[in-house]
C-alpha atoms as a PDB file:
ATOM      1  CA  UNK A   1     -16.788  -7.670   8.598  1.00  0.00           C
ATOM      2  CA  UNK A   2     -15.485  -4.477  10.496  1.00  0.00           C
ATOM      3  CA  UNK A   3     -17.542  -2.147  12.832  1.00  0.00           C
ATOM      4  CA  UNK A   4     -16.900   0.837  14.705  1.00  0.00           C
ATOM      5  CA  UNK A   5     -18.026   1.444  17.757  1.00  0.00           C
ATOM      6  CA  UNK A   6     -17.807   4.458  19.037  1.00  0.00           C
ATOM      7  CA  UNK A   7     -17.016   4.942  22.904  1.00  0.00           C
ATOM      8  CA  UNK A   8     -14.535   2.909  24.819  1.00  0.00           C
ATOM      9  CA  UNK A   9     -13.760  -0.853  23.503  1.00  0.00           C
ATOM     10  CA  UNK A  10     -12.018  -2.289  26.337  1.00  0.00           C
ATOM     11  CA  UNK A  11      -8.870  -4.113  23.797  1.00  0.00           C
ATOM     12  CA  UNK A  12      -8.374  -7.211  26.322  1.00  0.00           C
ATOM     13  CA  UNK A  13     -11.853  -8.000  26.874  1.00  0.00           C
ATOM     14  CA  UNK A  14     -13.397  -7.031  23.730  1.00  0.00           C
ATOM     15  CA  UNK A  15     -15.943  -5.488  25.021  1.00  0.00           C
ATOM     16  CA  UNK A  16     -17.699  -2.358  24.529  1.00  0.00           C
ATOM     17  CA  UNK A  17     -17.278  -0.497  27.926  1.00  0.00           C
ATOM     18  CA  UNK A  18     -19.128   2.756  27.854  1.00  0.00           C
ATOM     19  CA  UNK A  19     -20.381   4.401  24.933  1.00  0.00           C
ATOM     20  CA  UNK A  20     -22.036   7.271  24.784  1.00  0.00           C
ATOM     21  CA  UNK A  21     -24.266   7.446  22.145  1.00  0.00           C
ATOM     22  CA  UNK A  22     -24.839   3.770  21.421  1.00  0.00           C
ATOM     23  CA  UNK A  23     -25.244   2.435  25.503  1.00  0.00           C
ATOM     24  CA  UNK A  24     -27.291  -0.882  23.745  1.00  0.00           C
ATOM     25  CA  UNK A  25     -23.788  -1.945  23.263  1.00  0.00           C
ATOM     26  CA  UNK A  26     -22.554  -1.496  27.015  1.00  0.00           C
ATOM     27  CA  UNK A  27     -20.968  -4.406  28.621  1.00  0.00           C
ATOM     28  CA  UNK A  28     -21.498  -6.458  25.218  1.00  0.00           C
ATOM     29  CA  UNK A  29     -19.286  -7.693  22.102  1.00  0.00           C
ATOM     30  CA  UNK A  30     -20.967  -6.799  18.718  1.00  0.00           C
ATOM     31  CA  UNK A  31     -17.969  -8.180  16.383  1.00  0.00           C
ATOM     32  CA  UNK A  32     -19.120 -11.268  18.332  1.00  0.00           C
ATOM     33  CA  UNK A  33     -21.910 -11.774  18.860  1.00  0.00           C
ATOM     34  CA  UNK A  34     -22.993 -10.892  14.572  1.00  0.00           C
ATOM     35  CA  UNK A  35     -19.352 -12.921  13.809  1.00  0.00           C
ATOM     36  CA  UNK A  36     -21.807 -15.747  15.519  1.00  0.00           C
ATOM     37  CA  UNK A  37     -25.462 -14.811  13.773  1.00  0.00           C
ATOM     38  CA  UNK A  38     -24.182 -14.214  10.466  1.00  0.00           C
ATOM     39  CA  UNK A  39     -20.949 -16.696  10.680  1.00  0.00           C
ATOM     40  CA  UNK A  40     -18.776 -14.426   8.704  1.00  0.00           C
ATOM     41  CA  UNK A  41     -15.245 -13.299  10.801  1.00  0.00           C
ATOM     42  CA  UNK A  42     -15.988  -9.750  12.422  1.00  0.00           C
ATOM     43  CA  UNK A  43     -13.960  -7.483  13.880  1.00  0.00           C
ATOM     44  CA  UNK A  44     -14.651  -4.624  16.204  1.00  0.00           C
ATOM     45  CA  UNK A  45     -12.561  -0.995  16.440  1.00  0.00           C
ATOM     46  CA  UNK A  46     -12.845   2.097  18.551  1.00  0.00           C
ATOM     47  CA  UNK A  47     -14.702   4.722  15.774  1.00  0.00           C
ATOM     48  CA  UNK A  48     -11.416   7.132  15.926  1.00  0.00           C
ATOM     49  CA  UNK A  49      -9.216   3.901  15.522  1.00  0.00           C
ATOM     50  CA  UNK A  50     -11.324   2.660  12.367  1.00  0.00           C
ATOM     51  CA  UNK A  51     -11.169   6.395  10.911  1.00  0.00           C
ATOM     52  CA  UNK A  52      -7.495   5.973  11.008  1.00  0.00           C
ATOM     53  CA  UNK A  53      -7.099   2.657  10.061  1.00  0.00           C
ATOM     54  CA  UNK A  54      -8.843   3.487   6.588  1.00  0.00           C
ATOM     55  CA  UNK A  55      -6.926   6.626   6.517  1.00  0.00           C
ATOM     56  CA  UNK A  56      -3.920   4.280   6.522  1.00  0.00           C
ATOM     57  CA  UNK A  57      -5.026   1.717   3.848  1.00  0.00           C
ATOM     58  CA  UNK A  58      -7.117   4.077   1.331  1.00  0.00           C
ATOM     59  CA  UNK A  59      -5.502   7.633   1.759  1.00  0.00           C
ATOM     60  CA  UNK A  60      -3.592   9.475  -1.099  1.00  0.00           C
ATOM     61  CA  UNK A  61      -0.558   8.468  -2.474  1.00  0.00           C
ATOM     62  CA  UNK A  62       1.583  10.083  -0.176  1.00  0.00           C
ATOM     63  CA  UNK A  63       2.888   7.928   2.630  1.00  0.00           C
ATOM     64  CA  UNK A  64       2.759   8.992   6.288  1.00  0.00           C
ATOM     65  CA  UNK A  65       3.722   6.756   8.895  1.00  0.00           C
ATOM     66  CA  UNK A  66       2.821   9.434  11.745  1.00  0.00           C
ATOM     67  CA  UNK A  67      -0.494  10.993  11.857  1.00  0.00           C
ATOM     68  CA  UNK A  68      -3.388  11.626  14.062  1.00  0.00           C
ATOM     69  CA  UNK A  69      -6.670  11.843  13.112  1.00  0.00           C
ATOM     70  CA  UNK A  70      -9.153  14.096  15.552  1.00  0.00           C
ATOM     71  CA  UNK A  71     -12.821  13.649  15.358  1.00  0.00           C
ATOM     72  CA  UNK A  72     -15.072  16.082  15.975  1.00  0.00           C
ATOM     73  CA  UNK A  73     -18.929  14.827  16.193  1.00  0.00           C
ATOM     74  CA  UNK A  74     -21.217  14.331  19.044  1.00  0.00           C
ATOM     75  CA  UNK A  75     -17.959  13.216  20.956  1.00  0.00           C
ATOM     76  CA  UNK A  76     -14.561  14.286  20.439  1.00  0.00           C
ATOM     77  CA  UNK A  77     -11.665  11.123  19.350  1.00  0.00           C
ATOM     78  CA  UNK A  78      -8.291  11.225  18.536  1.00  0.00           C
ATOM     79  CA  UNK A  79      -6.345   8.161  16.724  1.00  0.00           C
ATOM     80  CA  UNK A  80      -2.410   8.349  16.816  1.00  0.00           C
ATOM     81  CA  UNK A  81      -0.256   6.500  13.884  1.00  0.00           C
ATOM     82  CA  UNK A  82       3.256   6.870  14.815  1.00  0.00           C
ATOM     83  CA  UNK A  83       5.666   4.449  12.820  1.00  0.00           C
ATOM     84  CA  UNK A  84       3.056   3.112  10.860  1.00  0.00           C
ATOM     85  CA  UNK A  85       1.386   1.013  13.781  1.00  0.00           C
ATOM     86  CA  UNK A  86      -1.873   2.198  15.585  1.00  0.00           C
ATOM     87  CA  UNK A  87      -1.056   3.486  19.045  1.00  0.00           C
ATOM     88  CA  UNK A  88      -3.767   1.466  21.440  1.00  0.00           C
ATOM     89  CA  UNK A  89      -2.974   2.362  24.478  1.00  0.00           C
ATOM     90  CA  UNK A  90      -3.454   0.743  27.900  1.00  0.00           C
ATOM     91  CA  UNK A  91      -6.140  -1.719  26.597  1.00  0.00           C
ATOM     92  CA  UNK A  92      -6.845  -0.011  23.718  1.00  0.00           C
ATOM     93  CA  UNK A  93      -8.186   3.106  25.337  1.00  0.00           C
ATOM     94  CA  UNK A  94      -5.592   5.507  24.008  1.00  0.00           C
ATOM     95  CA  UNK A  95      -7.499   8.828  22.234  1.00  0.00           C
ATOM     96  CA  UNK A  96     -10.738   8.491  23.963  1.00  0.00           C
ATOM     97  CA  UNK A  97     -11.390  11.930  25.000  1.00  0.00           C
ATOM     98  CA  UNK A  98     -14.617  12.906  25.087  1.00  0.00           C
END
């Protein structure tokens, strides 16, 4: 299972650090603790990072491996692609802006 989170997801910790409009999640690990209630494998992203992560898998068929994906909601995201990979960041804080 995948979820997106949106806010600051600390990479090394897995943690959700600060989010904005979801602060139940402050200081906790969703992926982990529902990977442990459900037992099903869970993964948590960034919201921005997700966006371009499914971008990357389920897009047209043209292939770009460099692209960045701004969000514009009740924060504002960016998510960088450059050679195909994700760009994370310091612990995986890269394109948090807002």
């Amino acid at each position: 299972m995948g979820i997106s989170t949106p806010g600051l997801i600390n990479s090394r910790t897995g943690r959700a650090m600060l989010s904005p409009n979801l602060h139940a999640t402050d200081g906790h690990s969703p992926d982990k603790d529902l990977a442990r209630r459900l037992n099903v494998e869970c993964t948590m992203y960034q919201e921005t990072q997700a966006l371009c992560l499914g971008e990357r898998m389920y897009r047209a068929p043209e292939q770009f491996d460099d692209f960045v994906m701004l969000e514009i909601s009740t924060g504002l995201g960016l998510g960088v692609v450059m050679d195909g990979r994700l760009i994370g960041g310091h612990s995986g804080l890269a394109g948090e802006l807002g």
